[in-house]
Protein backbone atom coordinates (compact mmCIF):
# COMPACT_ATOMS: atom_id res chain seq x y z
CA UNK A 1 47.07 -25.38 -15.66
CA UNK A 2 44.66 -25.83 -18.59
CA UNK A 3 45.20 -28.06 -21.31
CA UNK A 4 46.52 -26.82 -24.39
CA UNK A 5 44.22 -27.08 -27.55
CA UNK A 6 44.97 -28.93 -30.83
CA UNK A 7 42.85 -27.94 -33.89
CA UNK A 8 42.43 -31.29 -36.26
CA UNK A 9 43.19 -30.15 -39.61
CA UNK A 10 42.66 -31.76 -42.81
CA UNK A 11 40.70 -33.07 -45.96
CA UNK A 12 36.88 -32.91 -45.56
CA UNK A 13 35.53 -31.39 -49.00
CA UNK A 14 36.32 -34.69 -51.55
CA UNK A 15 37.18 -37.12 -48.62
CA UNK A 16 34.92 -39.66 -47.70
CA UNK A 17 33.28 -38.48 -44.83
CA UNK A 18 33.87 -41.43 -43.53
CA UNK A 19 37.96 -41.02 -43.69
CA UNK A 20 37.73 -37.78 -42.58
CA UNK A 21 35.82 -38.57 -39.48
CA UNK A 22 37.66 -41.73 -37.92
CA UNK A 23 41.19 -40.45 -38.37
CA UNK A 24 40.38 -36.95 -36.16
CA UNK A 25 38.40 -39.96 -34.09
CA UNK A 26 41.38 -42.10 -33.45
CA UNK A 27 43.21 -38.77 -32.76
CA UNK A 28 40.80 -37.66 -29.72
CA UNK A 29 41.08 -41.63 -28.36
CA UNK A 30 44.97 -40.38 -28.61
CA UNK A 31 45.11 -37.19 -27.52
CA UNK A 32 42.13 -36.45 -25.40
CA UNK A 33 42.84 -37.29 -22.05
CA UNK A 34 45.86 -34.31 -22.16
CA UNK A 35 44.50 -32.02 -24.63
CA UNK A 36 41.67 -30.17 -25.29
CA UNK A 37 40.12 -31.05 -29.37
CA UNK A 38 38.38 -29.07 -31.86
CA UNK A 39 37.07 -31.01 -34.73
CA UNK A 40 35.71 -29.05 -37.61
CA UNK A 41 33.36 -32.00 -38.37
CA UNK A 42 31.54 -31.52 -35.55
CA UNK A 43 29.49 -28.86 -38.11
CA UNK A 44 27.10 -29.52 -40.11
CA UNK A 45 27.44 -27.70 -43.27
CA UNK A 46 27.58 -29.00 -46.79
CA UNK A 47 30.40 -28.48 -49.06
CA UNK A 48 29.93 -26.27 -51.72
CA UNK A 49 26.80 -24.05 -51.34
CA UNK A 50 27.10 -20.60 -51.69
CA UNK A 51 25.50 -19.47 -48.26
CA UNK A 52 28.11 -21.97 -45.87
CA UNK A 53 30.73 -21.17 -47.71
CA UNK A 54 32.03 -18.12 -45.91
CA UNK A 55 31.06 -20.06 -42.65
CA UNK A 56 32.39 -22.77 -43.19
CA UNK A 57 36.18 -20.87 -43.74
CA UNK A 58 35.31 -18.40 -41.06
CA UNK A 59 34.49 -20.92 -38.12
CA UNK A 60 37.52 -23.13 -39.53
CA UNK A 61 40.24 -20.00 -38.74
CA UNK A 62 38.65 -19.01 -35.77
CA UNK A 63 39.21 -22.93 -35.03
CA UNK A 64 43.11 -22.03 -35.75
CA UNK A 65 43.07 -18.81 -34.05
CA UNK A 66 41.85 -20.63 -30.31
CA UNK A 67 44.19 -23.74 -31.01
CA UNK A 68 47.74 -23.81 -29.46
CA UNK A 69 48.81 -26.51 -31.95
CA UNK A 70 47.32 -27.86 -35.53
CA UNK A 71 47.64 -32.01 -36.47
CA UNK A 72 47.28 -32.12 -39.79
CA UNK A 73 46.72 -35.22 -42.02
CA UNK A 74 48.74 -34.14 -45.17
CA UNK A 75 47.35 -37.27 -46.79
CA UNK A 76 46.21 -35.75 -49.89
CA UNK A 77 46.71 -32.25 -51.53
CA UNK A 78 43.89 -30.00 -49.95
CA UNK A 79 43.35 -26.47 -50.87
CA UNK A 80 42.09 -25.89 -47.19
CA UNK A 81 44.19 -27.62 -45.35
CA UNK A 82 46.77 -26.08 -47.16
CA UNK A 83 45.69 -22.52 -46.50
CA UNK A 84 45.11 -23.16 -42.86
CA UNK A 85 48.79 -24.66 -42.49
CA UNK A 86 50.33 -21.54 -44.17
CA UNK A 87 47.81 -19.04 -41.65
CA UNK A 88 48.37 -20.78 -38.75
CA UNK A 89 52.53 -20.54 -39.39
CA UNK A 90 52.88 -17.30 -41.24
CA UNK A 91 49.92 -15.23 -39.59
CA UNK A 92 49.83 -16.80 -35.97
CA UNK A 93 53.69 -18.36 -35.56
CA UNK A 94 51.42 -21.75 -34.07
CA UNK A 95 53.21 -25.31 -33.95
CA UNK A 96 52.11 -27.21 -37.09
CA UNK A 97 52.47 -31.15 -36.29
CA UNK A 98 51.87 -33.20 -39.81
CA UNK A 99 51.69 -36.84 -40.44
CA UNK A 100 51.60 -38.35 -43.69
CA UNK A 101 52.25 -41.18 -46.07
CA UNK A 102 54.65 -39.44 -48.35
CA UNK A 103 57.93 -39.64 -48.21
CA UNK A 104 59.77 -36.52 -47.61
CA UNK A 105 60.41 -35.87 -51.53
CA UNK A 106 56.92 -35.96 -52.65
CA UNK A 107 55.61 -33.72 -50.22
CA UNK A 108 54.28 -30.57 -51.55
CA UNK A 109 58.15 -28.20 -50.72
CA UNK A 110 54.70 -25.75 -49.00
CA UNK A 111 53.56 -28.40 -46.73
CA UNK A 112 57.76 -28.91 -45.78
CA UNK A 113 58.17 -25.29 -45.41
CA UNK A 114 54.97 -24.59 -43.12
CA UNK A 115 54.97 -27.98 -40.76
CA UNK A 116 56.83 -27.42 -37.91
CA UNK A 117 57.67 -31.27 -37.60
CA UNK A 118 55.80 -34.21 -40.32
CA UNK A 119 55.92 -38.01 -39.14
CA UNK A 120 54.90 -40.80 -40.77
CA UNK A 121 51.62 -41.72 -39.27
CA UNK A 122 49.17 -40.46 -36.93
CA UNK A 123 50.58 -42.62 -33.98
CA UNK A 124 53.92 -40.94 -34.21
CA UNK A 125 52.42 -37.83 -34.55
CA UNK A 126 50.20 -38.09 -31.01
CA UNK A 127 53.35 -39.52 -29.16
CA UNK A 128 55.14 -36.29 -30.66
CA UNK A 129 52.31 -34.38 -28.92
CA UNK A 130 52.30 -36.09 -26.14
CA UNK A 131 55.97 -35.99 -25.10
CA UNK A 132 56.42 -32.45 -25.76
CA UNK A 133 53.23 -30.86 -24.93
CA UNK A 134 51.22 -33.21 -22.51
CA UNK A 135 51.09 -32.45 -19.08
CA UNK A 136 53.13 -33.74 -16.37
């Protein structure tokens, strides 16, 4: 049977690159051995010029379109993150595991709606994964 794949979503464009690496890092330490990963840092485009910028959304979806299930660190509002939530719900019906620091009332009522399941850190998030999608 082949592993299922998770697509790490979250901030990248106005997070410290070095945030937005070790999380998805600590993630495949995590979640590797059961599941396959893809990392959208693993490009190496630049934020905000005009001839990436179509790439840079274009290999992200395709990212969400070959995943069986998106982690997403809802840490901080992100316009991408965001949209790639609501496509990978609403256009592809995938299963949208979240983790974040808010509480439940301060998260955005559109991350709520289009997370299938948000925990409270990245830990509980993995062991989420792990229990109901890792192999036997």
């Amino acid at each position: 049977m082949a592993k299922k794949t998770i697509y790490l979503s979250g901030p990248i464009m106005d997070e410290h690159e070095g945030h937005a690496r070790e999380w998805r890092e600590a993630a495949k330490v995590l979640l590797g051995a059961n599941f396959r990963m893809l990392d959208p840092m693993r490009r190496k485009f630049v934020d905000r010029q005009v001839d990436s910028a179509n790439e840079i959304v274009e290999f992200d979806l395709q990212d969400v379109r070959d995943a069986d299930i998106i982690l997403v660190n809802y840490n901080k509002p992100s316009i991408g993150t965001s949209m790639e939530v609501f496509y990978a719900s609403q256009n592809l019906g995938k299963f949208v595991v979240s983790f974040s620091p808010f509480e439940y009332q301060n998260c955005s009522p559109w991350m709520v709606r289009f997370s299938t399941k948000i925990l409270h850190d990245l830990e509980s998030a993995a062991s989420y994964i792990n229990t109901h999608f890792g192999c036997d």
